[in-house]
N, C-alpha and C. Protein backbone atom coordinates (compact mmCIF):
# COMPACT_ATOMS: atom_id res chain seq x y z
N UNK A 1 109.97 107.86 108.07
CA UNK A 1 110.26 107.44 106.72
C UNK A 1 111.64 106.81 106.69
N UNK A 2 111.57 105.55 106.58
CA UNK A 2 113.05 105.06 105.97
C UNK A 2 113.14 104.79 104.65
N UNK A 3 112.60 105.40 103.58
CA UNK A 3 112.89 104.92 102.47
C UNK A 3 114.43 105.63 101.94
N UNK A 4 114.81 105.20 100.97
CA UNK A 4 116.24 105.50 100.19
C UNK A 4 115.64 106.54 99.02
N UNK A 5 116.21 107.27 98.24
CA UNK A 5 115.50 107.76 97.14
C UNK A 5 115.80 106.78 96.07
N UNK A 6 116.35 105.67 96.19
CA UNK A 6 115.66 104.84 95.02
C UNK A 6 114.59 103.93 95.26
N UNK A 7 114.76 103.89 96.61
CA UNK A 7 113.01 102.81 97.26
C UNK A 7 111.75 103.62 96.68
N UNK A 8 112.29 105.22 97.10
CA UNK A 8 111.21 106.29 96.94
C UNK A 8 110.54 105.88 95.22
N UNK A 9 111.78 106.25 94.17
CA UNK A 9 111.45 106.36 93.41
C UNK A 9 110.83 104.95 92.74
N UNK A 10 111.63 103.56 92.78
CA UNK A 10 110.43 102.34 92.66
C UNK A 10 109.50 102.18 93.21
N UNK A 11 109.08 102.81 94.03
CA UNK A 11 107.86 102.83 94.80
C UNK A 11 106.82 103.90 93.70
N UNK A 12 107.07 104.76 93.59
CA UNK A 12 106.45 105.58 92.44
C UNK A 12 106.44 105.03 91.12
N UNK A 13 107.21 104.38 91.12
CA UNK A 13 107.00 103.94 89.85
C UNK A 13 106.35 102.87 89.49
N UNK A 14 106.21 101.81 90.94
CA UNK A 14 104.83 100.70 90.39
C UNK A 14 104.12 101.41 90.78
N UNK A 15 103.63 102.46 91.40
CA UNK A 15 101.89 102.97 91.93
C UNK A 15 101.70 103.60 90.30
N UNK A 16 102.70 104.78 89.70
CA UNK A 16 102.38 104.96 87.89
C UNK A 16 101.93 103.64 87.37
N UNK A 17 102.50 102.80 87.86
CA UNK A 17 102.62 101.37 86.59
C UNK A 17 101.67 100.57 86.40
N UNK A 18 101.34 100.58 87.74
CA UNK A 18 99.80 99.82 88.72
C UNK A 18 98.67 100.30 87.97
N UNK A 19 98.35 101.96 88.44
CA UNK A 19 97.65 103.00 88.03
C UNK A 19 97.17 102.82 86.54
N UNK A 20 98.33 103.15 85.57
CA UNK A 20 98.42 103.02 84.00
C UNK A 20 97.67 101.68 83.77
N UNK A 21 97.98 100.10 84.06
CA UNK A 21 97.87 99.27 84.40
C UNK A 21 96.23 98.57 84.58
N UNK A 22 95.73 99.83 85.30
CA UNK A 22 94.10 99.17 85.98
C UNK A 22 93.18 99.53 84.93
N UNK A 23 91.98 98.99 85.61
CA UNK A 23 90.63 99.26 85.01
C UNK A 23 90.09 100.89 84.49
N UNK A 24 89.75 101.17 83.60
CA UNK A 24 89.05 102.81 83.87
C UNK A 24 88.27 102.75 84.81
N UNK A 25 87.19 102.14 85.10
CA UNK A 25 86.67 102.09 86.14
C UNK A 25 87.56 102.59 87.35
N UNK A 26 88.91 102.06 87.69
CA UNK A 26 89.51 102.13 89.16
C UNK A 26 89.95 103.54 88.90
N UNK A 27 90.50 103.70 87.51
CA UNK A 27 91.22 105.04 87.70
C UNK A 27 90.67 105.83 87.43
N UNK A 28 89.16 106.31 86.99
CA UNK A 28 88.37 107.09 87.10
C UNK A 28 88.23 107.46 88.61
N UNK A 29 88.37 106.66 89.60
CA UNK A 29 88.25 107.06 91.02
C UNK A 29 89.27 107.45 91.97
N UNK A 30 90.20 107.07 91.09
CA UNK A 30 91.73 107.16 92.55
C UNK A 30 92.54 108.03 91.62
N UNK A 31 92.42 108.58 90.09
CA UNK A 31 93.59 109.35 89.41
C UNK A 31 94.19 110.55 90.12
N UNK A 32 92.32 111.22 90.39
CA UNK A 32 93.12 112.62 91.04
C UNK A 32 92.83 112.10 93.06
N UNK A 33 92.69 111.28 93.57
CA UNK A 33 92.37 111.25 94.58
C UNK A 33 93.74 110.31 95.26
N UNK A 34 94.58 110.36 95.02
CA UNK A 34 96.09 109.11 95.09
C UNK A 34 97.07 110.08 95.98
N UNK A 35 98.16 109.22 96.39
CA UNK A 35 99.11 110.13 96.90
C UNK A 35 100.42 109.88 96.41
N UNK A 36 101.25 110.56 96.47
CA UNK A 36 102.59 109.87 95.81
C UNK A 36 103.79 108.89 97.21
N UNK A 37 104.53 108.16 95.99
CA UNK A 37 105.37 107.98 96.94
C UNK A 37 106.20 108.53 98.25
N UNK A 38 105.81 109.66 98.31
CA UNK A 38 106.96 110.45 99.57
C UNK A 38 105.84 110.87 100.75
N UNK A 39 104.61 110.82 100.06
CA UNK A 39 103.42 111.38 100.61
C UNK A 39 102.93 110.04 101.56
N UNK A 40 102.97 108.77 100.75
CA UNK A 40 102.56 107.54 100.97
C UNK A 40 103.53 106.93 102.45
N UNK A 41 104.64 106.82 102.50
CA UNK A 41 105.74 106.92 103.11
C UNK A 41 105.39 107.91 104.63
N UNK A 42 105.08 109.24 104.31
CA UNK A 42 105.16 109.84 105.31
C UNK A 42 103.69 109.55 106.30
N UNK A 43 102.83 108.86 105.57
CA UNK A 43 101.22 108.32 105.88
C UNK A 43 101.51 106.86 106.92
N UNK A 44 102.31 106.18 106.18
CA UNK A 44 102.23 104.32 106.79
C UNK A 44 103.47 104.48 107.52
N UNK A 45 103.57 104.80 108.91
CA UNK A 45 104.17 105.16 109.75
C UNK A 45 103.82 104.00 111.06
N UNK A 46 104.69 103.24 111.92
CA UNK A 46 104.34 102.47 112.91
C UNK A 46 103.37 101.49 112.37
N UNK A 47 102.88 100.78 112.94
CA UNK A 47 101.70 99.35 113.02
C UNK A 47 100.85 100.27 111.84
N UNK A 48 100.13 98.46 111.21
CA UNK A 48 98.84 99.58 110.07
C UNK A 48 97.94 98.27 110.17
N UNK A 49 97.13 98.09 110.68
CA UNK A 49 96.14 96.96 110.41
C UNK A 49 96.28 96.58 108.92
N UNK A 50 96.53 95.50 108.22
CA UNK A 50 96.12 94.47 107.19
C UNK A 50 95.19 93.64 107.43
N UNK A 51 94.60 93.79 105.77
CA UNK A 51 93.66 92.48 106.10
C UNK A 51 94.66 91.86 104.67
N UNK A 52 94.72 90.82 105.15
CA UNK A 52 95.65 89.76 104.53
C UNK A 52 95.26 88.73 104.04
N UNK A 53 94.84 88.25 102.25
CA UNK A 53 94.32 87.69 101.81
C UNK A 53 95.43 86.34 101.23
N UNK A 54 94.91 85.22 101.55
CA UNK A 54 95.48 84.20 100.86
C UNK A 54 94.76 83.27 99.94
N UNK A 55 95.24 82.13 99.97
CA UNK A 55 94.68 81.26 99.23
C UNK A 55 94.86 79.54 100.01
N UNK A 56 93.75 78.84 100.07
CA UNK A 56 94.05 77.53 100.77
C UNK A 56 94.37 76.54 99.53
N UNK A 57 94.06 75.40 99.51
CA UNK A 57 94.68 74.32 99.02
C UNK A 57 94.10 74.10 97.63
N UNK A 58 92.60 74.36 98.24
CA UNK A 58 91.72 74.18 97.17
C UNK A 58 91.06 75.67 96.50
N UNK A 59 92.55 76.34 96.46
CA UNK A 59 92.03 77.98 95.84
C UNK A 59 90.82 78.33 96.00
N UNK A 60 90.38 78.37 97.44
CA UNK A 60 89.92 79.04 97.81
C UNK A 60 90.34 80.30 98.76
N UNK A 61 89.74 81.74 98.60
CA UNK A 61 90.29 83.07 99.40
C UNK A 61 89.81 82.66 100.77
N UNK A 62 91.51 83.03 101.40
CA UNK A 62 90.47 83.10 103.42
C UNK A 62 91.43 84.94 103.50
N UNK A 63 91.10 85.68 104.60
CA UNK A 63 91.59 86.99 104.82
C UNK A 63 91.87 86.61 106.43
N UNK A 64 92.49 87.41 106.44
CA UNK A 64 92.93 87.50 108.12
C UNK A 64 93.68 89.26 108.36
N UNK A 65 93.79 89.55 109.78
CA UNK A 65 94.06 90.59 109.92
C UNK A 65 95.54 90.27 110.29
N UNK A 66 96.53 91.43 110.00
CA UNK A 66 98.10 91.20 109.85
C UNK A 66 98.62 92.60 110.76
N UNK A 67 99.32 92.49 111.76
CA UNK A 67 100.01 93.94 111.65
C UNK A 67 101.15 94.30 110.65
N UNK A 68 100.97 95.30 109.44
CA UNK A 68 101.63 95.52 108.82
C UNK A 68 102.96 96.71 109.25
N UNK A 69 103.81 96.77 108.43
CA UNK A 69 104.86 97.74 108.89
C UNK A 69 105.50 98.26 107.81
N UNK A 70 105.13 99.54 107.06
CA UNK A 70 105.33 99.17 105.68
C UNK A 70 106.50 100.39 106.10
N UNK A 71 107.81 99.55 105.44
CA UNK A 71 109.63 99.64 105.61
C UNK A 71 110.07 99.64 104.25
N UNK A 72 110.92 100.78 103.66
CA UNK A 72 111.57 100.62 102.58
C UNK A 72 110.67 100.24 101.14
N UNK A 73 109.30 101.16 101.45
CA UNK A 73 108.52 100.85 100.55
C UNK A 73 107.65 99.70 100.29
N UNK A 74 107.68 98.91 101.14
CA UNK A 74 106.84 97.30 100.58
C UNK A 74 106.20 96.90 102.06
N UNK A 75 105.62 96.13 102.47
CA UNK A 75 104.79 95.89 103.77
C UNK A 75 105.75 94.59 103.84
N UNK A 76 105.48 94.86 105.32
CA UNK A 76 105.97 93.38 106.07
C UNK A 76 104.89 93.28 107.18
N UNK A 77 105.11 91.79 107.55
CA UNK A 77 104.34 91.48 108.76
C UNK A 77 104.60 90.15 109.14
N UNK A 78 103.86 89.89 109.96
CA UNK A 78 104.06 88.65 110.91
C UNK A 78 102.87 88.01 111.60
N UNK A 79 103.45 86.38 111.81
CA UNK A 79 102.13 85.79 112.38
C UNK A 79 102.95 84.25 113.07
N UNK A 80 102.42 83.55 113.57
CA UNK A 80 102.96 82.25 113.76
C UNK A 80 103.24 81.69 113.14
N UNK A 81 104.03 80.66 113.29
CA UNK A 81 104.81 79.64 112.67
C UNK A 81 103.77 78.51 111.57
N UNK A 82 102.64 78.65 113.00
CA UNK A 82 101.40 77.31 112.93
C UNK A 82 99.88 77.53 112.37
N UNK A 83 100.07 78.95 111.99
CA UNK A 83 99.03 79.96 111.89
C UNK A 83 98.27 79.38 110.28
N UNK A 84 97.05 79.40 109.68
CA UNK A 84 96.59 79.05 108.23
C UNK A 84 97.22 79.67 107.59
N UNK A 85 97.54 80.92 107.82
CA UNK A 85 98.17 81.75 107.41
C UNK A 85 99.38 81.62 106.71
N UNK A 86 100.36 81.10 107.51
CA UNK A 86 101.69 80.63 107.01
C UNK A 86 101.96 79.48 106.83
N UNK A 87 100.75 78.62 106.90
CA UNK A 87 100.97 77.16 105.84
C UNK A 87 100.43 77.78 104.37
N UNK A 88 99.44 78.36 104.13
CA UNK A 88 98.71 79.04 102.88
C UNK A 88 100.12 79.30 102.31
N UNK A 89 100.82 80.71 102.75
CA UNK A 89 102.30 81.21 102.37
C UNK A 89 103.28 80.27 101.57
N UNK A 90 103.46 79.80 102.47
CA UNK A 90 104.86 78.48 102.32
C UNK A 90 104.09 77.79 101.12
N UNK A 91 103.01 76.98 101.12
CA UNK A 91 102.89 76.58 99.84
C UNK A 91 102.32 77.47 98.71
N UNK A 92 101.91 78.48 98.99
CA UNK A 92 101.49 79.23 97.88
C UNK A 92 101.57 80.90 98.29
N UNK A 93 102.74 81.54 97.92
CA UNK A 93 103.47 83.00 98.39
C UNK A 93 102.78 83.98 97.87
N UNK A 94 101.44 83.62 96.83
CA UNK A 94 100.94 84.78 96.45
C UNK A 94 99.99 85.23 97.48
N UNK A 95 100.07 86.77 97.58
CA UNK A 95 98.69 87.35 98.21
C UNK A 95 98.69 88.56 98.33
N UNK A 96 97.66 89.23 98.49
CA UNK A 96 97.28 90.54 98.65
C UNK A 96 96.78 91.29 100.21
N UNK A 97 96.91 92.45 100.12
CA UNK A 97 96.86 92.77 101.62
C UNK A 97 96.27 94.29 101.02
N UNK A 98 95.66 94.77 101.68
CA UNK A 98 94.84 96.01 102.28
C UNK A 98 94.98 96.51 103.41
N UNK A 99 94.88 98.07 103.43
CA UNK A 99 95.65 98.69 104.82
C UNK A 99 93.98 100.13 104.16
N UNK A 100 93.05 99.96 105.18
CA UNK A 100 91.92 101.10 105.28
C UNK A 100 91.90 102.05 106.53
N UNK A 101 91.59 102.96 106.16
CA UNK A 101 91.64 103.86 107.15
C UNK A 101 90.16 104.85 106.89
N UNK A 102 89.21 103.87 107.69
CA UNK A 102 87.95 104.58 107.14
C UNK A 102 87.61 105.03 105.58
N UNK A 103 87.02 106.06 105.63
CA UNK A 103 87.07 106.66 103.89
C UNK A 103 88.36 107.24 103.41
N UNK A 104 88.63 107.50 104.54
CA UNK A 104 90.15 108.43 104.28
C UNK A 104 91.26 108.09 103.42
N UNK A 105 91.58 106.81 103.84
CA UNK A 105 92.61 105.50 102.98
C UNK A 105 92.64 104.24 102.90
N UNK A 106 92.84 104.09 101.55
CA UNK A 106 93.09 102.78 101.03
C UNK A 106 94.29 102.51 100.11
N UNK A 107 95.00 101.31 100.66
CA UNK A 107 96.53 100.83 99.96
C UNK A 107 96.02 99.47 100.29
N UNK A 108 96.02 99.27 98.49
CA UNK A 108 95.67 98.00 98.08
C UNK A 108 97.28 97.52 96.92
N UNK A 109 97.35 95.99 97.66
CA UNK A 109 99.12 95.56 97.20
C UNK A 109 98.68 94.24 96.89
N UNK A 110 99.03 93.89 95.98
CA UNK A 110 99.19 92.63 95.28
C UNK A 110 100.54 92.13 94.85
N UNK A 111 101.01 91.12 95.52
CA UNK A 111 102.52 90.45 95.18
C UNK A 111 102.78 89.22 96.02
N UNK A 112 104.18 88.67 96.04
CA UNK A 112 104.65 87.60 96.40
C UNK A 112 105.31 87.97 97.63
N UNK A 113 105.35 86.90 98.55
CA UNK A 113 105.72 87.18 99.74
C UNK A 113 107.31 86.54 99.69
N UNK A 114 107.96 87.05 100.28
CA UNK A 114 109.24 86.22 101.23
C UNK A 114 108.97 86.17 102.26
N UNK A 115 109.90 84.92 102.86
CA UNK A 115 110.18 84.51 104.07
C UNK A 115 111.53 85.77 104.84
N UNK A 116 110.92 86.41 105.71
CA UNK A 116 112.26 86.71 106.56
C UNK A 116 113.40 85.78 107.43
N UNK A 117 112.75 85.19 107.81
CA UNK A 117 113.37 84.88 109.42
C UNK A 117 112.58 83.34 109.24
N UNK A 118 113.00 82.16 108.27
CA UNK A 118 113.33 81.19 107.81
C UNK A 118 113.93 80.23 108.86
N UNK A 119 112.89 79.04 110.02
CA UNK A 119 113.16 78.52 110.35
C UNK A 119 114.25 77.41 110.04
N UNK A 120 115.31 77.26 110.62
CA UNK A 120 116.35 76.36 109.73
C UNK A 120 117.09 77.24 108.53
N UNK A 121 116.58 78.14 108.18
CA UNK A 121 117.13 78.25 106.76
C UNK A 121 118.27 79.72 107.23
N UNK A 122 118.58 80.37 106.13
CA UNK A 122 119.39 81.54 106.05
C UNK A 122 118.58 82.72 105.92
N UNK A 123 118.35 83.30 107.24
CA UNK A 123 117.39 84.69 106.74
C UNK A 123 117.49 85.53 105.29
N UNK A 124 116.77 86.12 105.74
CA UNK A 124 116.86 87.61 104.59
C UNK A 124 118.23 88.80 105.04
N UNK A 125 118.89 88.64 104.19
CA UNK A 125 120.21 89.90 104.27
C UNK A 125 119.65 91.16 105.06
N UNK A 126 119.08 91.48 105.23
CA UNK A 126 118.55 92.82 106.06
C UNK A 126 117.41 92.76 107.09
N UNK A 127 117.13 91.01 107.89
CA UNK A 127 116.67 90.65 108.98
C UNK A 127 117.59 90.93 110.23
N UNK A 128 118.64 91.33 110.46
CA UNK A 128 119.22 91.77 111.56
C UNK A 128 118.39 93.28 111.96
N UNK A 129 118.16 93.97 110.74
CA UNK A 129 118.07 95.33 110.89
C UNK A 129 115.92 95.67 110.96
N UNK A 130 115.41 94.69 110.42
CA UNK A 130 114.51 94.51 110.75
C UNK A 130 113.77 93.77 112.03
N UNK A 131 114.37 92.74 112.09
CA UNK A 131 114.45 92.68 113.70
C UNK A 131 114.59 93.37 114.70
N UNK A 132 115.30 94.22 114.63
CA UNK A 132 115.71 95.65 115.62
C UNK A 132 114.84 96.58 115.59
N UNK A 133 114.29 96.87 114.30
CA UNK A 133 112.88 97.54 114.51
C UNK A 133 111.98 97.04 115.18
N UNK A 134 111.25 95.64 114.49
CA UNK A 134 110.84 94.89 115.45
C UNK A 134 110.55 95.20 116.91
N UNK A 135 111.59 94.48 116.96
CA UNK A 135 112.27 94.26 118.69
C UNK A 135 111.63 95.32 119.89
N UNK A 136 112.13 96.99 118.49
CA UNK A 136 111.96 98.08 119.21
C UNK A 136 110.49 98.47 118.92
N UNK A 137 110.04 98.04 118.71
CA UNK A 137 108.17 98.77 118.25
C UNK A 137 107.57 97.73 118.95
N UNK A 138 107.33 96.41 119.43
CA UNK A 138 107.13 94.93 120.04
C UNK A 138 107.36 95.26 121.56
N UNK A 139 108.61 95.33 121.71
CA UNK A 139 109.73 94.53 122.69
C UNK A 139 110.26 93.54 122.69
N UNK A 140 111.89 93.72 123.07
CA UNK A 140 112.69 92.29 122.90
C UNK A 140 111.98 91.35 123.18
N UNK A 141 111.06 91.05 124.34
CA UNK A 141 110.81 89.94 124.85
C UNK A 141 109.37 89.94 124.47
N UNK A 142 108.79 90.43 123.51
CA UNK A 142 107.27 89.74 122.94
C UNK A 142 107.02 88.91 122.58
N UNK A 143 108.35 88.16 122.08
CA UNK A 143 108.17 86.98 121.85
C UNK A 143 109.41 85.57 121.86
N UNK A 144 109.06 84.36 121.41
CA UNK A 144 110.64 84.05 121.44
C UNK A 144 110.99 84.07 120.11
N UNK A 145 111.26 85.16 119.38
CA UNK A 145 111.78 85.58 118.13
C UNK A 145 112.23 84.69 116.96
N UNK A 146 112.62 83.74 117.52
CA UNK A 146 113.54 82.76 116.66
C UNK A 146 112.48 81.24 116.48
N UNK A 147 111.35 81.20 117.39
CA UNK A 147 110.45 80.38 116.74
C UNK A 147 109.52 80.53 116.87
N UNK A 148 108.29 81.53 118.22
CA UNK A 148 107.27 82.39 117.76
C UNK A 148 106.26 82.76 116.48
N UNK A 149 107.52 83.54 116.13
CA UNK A 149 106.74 84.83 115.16
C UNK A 149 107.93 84.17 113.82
N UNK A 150 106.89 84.17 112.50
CA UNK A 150 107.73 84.03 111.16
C UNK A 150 107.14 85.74 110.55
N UNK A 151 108.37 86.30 109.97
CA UNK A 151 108.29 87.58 109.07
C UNK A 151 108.45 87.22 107.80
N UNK A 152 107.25 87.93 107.01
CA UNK A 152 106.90 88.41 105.56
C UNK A 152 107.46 89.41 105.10
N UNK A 153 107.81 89.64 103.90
CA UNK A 153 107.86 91.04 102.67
C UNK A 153 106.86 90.60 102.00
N UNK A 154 106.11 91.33 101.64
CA UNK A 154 105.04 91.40 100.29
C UNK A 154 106.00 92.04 99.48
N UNK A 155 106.69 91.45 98.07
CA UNK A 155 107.18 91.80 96.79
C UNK A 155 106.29 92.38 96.17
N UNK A 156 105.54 93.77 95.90
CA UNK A 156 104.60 93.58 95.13
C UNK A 156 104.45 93.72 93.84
N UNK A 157 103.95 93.44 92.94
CA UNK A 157 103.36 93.86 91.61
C UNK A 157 102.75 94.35 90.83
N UNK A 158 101.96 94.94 92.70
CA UNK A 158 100.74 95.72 91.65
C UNK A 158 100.07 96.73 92.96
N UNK A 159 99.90 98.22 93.02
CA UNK A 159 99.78 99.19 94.49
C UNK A 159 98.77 99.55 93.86
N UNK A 160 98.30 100.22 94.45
CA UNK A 160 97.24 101.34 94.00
C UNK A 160 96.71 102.14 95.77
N UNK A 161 96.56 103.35 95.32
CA UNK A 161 96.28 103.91 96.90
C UNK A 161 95.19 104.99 96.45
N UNK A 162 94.15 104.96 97.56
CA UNK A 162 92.51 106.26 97.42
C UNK A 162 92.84 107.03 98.31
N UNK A 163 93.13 107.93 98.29
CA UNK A 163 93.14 109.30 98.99
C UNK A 163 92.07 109.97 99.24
N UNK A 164 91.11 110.76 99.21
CA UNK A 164 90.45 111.16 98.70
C UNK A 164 90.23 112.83 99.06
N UNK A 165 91.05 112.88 100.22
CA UNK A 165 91.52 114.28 100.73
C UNK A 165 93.10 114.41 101.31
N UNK A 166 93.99 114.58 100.70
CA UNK A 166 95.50 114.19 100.77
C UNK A 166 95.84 114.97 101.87
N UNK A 167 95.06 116.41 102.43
CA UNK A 167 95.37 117.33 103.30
C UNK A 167 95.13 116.85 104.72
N UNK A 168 94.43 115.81 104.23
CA UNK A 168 93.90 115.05 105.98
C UNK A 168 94.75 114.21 106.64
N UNK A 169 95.39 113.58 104.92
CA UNK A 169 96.63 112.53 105.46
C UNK A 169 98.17 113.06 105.62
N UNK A 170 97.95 113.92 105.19
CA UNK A 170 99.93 114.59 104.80
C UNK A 170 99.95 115.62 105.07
N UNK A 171 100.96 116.18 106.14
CA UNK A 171 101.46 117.28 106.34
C UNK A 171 102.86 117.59 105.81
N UNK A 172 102.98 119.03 105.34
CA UNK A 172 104.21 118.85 105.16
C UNK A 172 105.00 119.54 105.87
């Protein structure tokens, strides 16, 4: 867990907001079956498969699979420079991503992406320190870092997570 207790607590507070927010339909199913922020945190630990939804030119949805790394409350990930993926991004930053774990779990995120690690440009203020995670979960040399691989934040706007047995996912 690297969250801060104020990551902790905005993090709880869009999954309330999200939650409050949805369909009866959704929250008839996930109200009592959810986990909280500290619970959520101690669950999305190392690599998490995404499936990573965008949008092409002609708004249409394509998905792709992402390794996610969800840091300081919000998912990040990565893909090539040259990838559909990160032309979709660059011109259009909205998208959603999903992280399943059989029946067991589901973290469903809807938001805007940033650019980390901004070819030409000025990274993100806390890409030194994400890089180093990186680096260290990868290896330095997985890639050539600096034009390889481009890094995402999903900003999101909107969480929601299915639990459906919290004892399976969280120890305390």
């Amino acid at each position: 867990m690297r969250e801060t207790p104020e990551e902790l607590s905005e993090l709880q507070a869009l999954l309330d907001s999200s939650l409050s927010r949805s369909t009866a339909h959704l929250r008839s199913i996930v109200v009592e079956r959810t986990l909280t922020a500290a619970q959520l945190t101690r669950v999305l630990t190392g690599m998490c498969t995404l499936a990573l939804s965008t949008v092409t030119a002609k708004g249409e949805p394509r998905i792709s699979g992402a390794d996610g790394h969800f840091l300081h409350g919000r998912w990040h990930f990565g893909t090539a420079p040259g990838a559909a993926k990160a032309r979709h991004l660059a011109a259009r930053p909205a998208a959603s991503v999903a992280h399943l774990r059989g029946e067991d779990l589901g973290v469903f995120t809807h938001g805007t992406v940033e650019v980390l690690n901004p070819r030409g440009g000025e990274p993100a203020a806390d890409w030194p320190d994400l890089l180093a995670y990186f680096q260290e979960f990868y290896g330095p040399d997985a890639f050539d870092w600096d034009n390889e691989v481009v890094y995402y934040r999903l900003r999101p706007h909107w969480m929601t997570v299915y639990a459906p047995d919290v004892d399976t996912l969280v120890t305390t």
